[in-house]
N, C-alpha and C. Protein backbone atom coordinates (compact mmCIF):
# COMPACT_ATOMS: atom_id res chain seq x y z
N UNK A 1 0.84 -1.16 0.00
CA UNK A 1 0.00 0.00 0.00
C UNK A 1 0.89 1.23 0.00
N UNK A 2 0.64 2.01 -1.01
CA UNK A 2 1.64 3.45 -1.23
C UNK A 2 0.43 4.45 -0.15
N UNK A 3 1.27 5.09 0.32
CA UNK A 3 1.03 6.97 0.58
C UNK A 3 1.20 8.15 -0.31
N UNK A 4 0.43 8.77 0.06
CA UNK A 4 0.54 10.06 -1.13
C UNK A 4 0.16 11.21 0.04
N UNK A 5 1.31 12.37 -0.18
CA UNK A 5 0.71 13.07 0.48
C UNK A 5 1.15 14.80 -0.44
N UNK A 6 -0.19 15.65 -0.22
CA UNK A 6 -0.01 16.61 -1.16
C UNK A 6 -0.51 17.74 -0.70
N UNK A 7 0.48 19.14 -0.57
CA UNK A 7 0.34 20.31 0.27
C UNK A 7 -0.37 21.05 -0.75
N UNK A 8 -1.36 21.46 0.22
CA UNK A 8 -2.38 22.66 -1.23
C UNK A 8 -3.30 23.51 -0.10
N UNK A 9 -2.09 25.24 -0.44
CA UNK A 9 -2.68 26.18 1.12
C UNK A 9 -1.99 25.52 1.91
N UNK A 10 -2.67 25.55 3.02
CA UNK A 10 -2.35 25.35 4.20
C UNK A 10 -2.60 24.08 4.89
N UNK A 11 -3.17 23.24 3.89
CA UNK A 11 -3.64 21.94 4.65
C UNK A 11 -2.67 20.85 3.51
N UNK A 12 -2.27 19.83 4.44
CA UNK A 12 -1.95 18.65 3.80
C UNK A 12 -2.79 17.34 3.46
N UNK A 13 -2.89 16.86 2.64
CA UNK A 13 -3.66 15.78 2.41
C UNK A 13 -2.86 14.61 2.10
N UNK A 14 -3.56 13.39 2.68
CA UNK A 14 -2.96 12.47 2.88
C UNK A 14 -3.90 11.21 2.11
N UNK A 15 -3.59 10.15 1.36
CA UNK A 15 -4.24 9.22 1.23
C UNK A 15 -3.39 8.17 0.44
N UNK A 16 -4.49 6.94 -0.06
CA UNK A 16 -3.81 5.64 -0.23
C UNK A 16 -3.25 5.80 -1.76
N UNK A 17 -4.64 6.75 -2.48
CA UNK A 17 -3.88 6.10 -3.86
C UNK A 17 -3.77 7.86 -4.25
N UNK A 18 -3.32 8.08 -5.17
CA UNK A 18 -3.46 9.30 -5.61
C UNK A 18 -4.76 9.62 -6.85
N UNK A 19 -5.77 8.42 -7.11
CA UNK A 19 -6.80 9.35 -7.71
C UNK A 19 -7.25 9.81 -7.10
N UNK A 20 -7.40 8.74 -5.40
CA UNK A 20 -8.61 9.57 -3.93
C UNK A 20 -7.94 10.67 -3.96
N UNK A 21 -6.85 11.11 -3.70
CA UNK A 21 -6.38 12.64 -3.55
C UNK A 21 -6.69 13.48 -4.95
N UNK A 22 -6.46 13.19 -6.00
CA UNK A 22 -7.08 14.21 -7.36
C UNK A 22 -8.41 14.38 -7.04
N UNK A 23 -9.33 13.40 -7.05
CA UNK A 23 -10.89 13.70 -6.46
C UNK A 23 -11.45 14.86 -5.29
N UNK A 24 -10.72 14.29 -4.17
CA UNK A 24 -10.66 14.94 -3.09
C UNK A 24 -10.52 16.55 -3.45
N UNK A 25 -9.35 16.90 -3.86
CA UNK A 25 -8.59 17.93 -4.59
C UNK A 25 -9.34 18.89 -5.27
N UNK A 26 -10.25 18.04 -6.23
CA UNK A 26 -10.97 18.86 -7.27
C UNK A 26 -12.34 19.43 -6.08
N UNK A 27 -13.00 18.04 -5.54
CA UNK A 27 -14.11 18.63 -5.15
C UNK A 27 -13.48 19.35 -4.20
N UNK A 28 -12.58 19.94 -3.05
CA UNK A 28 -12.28 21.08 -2.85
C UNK A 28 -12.29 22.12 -3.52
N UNK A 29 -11.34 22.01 -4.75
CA UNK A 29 -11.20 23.75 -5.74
C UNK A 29 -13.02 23.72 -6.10
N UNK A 30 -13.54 23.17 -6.04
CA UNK A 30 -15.39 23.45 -6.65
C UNK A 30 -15.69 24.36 -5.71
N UNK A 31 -15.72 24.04 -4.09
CA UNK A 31 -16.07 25.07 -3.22
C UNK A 31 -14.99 26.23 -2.77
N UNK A 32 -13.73 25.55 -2.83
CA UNK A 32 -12.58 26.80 -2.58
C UNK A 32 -11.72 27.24 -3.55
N UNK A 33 -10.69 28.35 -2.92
CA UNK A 33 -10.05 28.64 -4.38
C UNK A 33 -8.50 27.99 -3.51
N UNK A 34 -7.99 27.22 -4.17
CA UNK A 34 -7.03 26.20 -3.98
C UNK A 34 -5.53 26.56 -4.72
N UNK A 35 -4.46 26.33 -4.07
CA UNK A 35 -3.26 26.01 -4.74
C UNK A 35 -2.52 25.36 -4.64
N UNK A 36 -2.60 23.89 -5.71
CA UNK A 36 -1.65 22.96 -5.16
C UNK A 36 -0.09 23.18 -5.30
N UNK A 37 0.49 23.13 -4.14
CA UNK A 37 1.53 23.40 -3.54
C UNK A 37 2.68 22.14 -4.12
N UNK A 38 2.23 20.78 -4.34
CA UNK A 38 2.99 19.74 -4.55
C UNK A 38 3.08 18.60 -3.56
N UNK A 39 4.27 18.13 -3.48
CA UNK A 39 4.72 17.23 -2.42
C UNK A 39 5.38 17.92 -1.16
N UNK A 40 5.10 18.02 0.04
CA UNK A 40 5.60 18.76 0.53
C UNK A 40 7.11 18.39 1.00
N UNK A 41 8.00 19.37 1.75
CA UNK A 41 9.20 18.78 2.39
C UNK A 41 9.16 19.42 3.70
N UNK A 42 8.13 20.47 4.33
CA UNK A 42 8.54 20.46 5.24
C UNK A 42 6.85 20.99 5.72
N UNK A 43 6.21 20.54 6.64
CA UNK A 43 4.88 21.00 7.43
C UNK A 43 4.85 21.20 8.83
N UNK A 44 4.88 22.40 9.61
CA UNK A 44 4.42 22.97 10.85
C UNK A 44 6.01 22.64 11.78
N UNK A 45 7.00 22.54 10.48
CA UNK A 45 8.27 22.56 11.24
C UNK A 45 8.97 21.21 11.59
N UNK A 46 7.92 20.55 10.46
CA UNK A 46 8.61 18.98 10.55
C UNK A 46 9.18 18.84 8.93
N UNK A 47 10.01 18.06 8.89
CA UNK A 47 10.58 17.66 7.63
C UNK A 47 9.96 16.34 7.27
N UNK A 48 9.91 16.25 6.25
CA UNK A 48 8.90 14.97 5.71
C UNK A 48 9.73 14.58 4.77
N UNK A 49 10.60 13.45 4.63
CA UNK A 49 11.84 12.74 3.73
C UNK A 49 10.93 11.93 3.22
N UNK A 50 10.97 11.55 1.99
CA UNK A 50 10.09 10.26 1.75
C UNK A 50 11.65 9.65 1.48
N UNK A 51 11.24 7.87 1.76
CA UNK A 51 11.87 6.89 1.91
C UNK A 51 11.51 5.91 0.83
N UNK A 52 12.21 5.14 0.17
CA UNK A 52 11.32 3.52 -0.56
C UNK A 52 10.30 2.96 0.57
N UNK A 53 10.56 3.23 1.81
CA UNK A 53 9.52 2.25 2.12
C UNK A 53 8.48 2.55 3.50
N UNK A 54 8.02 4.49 3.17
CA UNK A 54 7.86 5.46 3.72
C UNK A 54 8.14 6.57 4.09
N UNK A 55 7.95 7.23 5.08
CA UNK A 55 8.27 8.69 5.50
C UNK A 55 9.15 8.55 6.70
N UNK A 56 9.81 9.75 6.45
CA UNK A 56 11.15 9.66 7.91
C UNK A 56 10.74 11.43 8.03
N UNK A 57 10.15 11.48 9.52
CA UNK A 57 9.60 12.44 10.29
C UNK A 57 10.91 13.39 10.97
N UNK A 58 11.44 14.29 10.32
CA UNK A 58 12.57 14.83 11.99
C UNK A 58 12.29 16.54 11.54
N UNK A 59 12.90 16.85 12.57
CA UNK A 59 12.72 18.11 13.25
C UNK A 59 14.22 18.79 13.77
N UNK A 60 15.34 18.25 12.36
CA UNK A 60 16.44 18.63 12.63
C UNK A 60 16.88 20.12 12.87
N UNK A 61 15.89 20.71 12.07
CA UNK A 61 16.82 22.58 11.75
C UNK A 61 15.87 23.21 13.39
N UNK A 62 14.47 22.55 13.50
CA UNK A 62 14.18 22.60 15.02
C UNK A 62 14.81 22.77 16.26
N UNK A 63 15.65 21.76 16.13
CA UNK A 63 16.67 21.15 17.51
C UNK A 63 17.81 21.95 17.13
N UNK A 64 18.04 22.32 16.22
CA UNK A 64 19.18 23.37 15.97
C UNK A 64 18.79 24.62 16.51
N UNK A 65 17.42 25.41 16.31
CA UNK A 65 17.55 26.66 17.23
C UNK A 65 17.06 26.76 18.22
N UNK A 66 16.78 25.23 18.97
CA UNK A 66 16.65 25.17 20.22
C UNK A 66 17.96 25.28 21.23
N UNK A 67 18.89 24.38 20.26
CA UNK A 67 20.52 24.37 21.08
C UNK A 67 20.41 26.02 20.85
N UNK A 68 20.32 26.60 20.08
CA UNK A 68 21.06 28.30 20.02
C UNK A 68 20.19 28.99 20.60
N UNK A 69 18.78 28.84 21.41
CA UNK A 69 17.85 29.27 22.10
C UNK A 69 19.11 28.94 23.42
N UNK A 70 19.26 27.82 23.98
CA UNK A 70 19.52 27.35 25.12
C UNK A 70 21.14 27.46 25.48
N UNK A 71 22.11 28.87 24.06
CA UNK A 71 23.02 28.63 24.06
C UNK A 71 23.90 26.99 24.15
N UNK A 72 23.86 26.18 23.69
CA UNK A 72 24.00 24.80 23.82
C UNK A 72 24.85 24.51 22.95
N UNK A 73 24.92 25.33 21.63
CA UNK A 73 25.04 24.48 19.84
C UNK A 73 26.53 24.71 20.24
N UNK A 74 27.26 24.14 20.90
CA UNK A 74 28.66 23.99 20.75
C UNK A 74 29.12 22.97 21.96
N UNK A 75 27.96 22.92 22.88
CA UNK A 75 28.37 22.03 23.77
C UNK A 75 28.41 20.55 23.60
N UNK A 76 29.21 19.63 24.56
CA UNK A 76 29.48 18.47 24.28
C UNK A 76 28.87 17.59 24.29
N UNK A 77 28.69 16.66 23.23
CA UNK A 77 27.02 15.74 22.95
C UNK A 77 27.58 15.01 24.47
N UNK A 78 25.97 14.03 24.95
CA UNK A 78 25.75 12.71 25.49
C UNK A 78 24.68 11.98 25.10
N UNK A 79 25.19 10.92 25.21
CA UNK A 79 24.16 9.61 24.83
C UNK A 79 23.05 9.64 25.34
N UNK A 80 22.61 9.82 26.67
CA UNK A 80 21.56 9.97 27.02
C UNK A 80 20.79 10.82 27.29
N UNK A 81 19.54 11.09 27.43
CA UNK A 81 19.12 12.72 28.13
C UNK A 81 18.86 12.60 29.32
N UNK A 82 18.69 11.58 29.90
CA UNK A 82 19.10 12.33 31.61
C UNK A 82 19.44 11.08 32.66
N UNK A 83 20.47 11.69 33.28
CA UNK A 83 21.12 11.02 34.22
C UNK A 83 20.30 10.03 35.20
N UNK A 84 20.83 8.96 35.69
CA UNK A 84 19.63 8.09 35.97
C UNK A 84 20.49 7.88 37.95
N UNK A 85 21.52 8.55 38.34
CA UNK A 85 21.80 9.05 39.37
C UNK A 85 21.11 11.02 40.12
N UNK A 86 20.44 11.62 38.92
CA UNK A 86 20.01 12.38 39.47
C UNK A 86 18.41 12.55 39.61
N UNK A 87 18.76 13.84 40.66
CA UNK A 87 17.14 13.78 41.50
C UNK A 87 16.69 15.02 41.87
N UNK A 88 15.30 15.07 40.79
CA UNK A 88 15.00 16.20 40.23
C UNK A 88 13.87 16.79 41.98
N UNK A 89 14.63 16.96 42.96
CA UNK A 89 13.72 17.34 43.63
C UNK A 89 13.62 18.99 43.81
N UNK A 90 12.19 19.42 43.95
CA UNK A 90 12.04 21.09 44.49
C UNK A 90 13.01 21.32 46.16
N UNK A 91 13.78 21.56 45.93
CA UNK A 91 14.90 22.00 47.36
C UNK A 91 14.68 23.36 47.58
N UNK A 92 14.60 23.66 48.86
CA UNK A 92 14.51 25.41 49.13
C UNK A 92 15.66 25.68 49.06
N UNK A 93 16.99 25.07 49.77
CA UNK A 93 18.27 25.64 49.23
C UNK A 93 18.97 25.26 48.16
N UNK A 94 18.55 25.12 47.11
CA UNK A 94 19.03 24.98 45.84
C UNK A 94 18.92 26.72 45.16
N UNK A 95 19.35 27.40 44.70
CA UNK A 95 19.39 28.06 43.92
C UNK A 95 18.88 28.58 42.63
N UNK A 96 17.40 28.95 42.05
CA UNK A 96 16.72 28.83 41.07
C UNK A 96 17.27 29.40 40.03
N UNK A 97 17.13 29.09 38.58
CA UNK A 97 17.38 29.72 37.84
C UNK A 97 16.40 30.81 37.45
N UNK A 98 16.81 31.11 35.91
CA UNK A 98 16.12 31.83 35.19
C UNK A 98 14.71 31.12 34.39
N UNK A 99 13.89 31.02 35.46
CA UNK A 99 12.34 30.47 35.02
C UNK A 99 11.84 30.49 33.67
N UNK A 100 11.92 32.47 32.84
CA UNK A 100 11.32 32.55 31.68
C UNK A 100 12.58 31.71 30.81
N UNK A 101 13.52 31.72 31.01
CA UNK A 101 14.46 30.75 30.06
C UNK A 101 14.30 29.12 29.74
N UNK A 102 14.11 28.79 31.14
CA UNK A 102 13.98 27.53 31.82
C UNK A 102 12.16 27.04 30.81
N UNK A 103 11.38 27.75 30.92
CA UNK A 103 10.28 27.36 30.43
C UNK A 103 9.53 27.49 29.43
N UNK A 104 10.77 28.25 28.81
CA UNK A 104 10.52 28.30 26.74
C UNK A 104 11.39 27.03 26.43
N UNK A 105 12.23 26.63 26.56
CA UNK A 105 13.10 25.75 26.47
C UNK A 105 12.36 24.48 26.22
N UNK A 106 11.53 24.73 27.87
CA UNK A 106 10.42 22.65 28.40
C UNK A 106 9.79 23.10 27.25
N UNK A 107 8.64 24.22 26.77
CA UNK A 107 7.85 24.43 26.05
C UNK A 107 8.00 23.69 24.74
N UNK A 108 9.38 24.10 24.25
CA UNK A 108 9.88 23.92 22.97
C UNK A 108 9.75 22.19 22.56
N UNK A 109 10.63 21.69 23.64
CA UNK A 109 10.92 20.34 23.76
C UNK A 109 9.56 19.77 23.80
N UNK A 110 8.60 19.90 24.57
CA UNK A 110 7.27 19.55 23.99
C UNK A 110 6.99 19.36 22.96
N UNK A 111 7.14 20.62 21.88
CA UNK A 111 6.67 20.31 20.76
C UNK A 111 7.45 19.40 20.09
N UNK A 112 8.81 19.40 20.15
CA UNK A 112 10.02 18.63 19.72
C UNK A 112 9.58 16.78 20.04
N UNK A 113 8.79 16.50 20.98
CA UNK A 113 8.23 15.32 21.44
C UNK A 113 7.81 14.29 20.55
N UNK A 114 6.86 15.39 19.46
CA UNK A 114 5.91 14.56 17.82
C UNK A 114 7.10 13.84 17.35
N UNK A 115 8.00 14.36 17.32
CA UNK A 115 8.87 13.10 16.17
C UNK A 115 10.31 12.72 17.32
N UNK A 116 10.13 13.17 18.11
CA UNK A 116 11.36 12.34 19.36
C UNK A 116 10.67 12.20 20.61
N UNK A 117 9.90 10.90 20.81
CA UNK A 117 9.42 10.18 21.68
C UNK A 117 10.49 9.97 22.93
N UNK A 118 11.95 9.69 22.13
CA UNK A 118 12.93 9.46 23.30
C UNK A 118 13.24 10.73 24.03
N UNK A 119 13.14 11.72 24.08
CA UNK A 119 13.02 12.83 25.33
C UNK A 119 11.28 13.25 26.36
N UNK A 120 10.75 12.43 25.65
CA UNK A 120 9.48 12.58 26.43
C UNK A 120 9.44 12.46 27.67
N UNK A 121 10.25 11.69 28.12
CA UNK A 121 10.07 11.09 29.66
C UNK A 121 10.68 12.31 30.54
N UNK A 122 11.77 12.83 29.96
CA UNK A 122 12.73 13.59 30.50
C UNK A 122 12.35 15.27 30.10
N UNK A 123 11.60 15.14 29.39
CA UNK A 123 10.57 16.29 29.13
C UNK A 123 9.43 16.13 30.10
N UNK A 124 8.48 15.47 30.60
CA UNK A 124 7.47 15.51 31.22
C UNK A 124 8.12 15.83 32.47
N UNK A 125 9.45 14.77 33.33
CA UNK A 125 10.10 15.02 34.38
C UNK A 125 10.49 16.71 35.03
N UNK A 126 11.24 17.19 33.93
CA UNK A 126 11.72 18.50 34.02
C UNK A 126 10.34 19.40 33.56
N UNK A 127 9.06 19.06 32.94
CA UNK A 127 8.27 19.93 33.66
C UNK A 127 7.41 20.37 34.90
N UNK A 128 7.19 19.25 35.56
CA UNK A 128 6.94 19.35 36.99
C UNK A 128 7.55 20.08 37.51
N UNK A 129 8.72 20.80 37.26
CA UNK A 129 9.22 22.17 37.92
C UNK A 129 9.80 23.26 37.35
N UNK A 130 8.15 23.66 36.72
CA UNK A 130 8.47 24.92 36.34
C UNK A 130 8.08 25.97 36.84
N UNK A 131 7.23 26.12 37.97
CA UNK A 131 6.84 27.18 38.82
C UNK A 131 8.35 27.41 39.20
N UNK A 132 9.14 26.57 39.75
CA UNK A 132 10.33 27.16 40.63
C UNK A 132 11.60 26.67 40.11
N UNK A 133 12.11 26.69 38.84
CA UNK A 133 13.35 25.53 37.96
C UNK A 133 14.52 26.20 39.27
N UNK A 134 15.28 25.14 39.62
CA UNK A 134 16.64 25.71 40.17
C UNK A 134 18.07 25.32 39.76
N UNK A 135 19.15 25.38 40.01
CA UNK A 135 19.92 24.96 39.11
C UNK A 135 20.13 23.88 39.13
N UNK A 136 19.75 22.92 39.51
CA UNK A 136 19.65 21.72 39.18
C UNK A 136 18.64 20.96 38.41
N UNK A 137 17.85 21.66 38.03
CA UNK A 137 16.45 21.43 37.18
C UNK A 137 17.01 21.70 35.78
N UNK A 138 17.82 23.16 35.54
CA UNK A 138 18.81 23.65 34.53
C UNK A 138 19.28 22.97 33.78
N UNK A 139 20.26 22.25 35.05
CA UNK A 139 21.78 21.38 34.30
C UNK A 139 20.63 20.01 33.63
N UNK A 140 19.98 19.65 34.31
CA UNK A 140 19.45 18.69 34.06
C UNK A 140 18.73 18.61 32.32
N UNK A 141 18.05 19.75 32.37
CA UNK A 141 17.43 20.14 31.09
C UNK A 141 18.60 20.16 29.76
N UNK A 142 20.02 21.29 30.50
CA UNK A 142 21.02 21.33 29.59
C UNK A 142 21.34 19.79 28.56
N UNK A 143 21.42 18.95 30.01
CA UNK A 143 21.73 17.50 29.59
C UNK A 143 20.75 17.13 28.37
N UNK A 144 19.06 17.23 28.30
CA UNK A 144 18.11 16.77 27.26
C UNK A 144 18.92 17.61 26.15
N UNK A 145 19.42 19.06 26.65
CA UNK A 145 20.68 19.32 24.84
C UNK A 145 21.36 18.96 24.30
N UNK A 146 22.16 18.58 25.55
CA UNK A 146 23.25 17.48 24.73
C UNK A 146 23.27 16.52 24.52
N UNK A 147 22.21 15.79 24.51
CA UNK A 147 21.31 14.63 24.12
C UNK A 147 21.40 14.96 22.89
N UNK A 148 20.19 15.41 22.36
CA UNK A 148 19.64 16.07 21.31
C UNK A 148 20.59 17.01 20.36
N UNK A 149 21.77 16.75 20.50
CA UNK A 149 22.78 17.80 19.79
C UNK A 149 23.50 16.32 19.16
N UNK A 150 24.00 15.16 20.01
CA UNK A 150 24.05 13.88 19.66
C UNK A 150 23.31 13.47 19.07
N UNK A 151 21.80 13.63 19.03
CA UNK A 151 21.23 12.61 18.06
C UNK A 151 20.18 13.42 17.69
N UNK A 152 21.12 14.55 16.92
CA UNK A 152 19.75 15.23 16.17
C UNK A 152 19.14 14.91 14.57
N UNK A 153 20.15 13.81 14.26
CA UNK A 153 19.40 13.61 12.73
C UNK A 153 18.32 11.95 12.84
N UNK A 154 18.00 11.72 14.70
CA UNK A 154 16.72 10.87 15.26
C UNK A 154 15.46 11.36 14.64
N UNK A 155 14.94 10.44 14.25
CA UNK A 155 13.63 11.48 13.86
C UNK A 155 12.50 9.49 14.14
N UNK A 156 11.43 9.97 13.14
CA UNK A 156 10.56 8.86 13.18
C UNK A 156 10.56 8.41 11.97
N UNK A 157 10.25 6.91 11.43
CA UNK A 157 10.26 6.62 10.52
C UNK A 157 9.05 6.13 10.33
N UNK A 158 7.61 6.22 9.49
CA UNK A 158 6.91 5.94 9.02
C UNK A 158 6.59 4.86 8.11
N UNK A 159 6.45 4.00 8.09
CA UNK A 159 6.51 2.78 7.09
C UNK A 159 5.24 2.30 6.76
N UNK A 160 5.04 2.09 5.16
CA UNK A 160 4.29 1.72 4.70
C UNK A 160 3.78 -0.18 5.50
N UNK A 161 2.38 -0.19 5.41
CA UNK A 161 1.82 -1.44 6.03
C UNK A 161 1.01 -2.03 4.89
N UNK A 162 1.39 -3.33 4.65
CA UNK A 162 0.71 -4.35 3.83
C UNK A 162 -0.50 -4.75 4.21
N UNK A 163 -1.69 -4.62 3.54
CA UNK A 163 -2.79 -5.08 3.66
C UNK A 163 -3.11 -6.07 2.69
């Protein structure tokens, strides 16, 4: 079973064969005024690679101005995104950071989530403290960068399914 997918405006359309999408297509332009756009390569900030044997989902140039949001894009990759000796607790004597920094950053990484499942965990973790981030909430987050600076050409791969 092939995919077809075809940007026209602002909406993408997706289907099995490409006459359902010409059909589809037309009876749209009947009620709207339409411009098909083509095949797309990139929608709402995702890159869409087609593959022989599907779509490969990433959000590389994304994670790039997130490192330069988070000052990061030069720091030293790691394999993982977060340390499995640390402990993300709210401490009164810990030292807070910079909150509005701290919580465009989680924000971002949220959205960054759709096509990298593997920071989710460590994204949901480090948002539970965003009323009060301290520097240890920080370093911790830093770490999901240099994660993600390591394995920023991760994305999702989409694969066609035999019926």
């Amino acid at each position: 079973m092939e995919y077809f997918l075809v940007y026209v405006d602002d909406l993408l359309l997706t289907g099995n064969t490409i006459s359902f999408l010409q059909k589809f297509k037309t009876a749209l332009a009947n009620k709207f005024s339409l411009k098909d756009m083509g095949s797309p390569s990139h929608f709402l900030g995702v890159e869409l690679l087609p593959t022989p044997t599907g779509i490969f989902l990433s959000q590389q140039h994304y994670i790039r101005d997130i490192l330069v949001k988070g000052n990061m894009i030069d720091a030293k990759p790691v394999f993982t995104p977060m340390s499995t000796s640390c402990s993300l607790t709210s401490d009164v004597d810990t030292p807070n950071c910079d909150p509005s920094s701290y919580r465009s950053i989680i924000g971002s990484l949220h959205y960054l989530s759709i096509t990298r499942p593997d920071v989710a965990f460590a994204v949901n973790k480090l948002s539970q403290h965003m009323q009060a981030p301290s520097v240890i909430h920080m370093q911790a987050l830093k770490r999901v960068l240099r994660y993600l600076k390591q394995t920023i050409t991760h994305g999702l791969h989409l694969t066609r399914t035999k019926t």
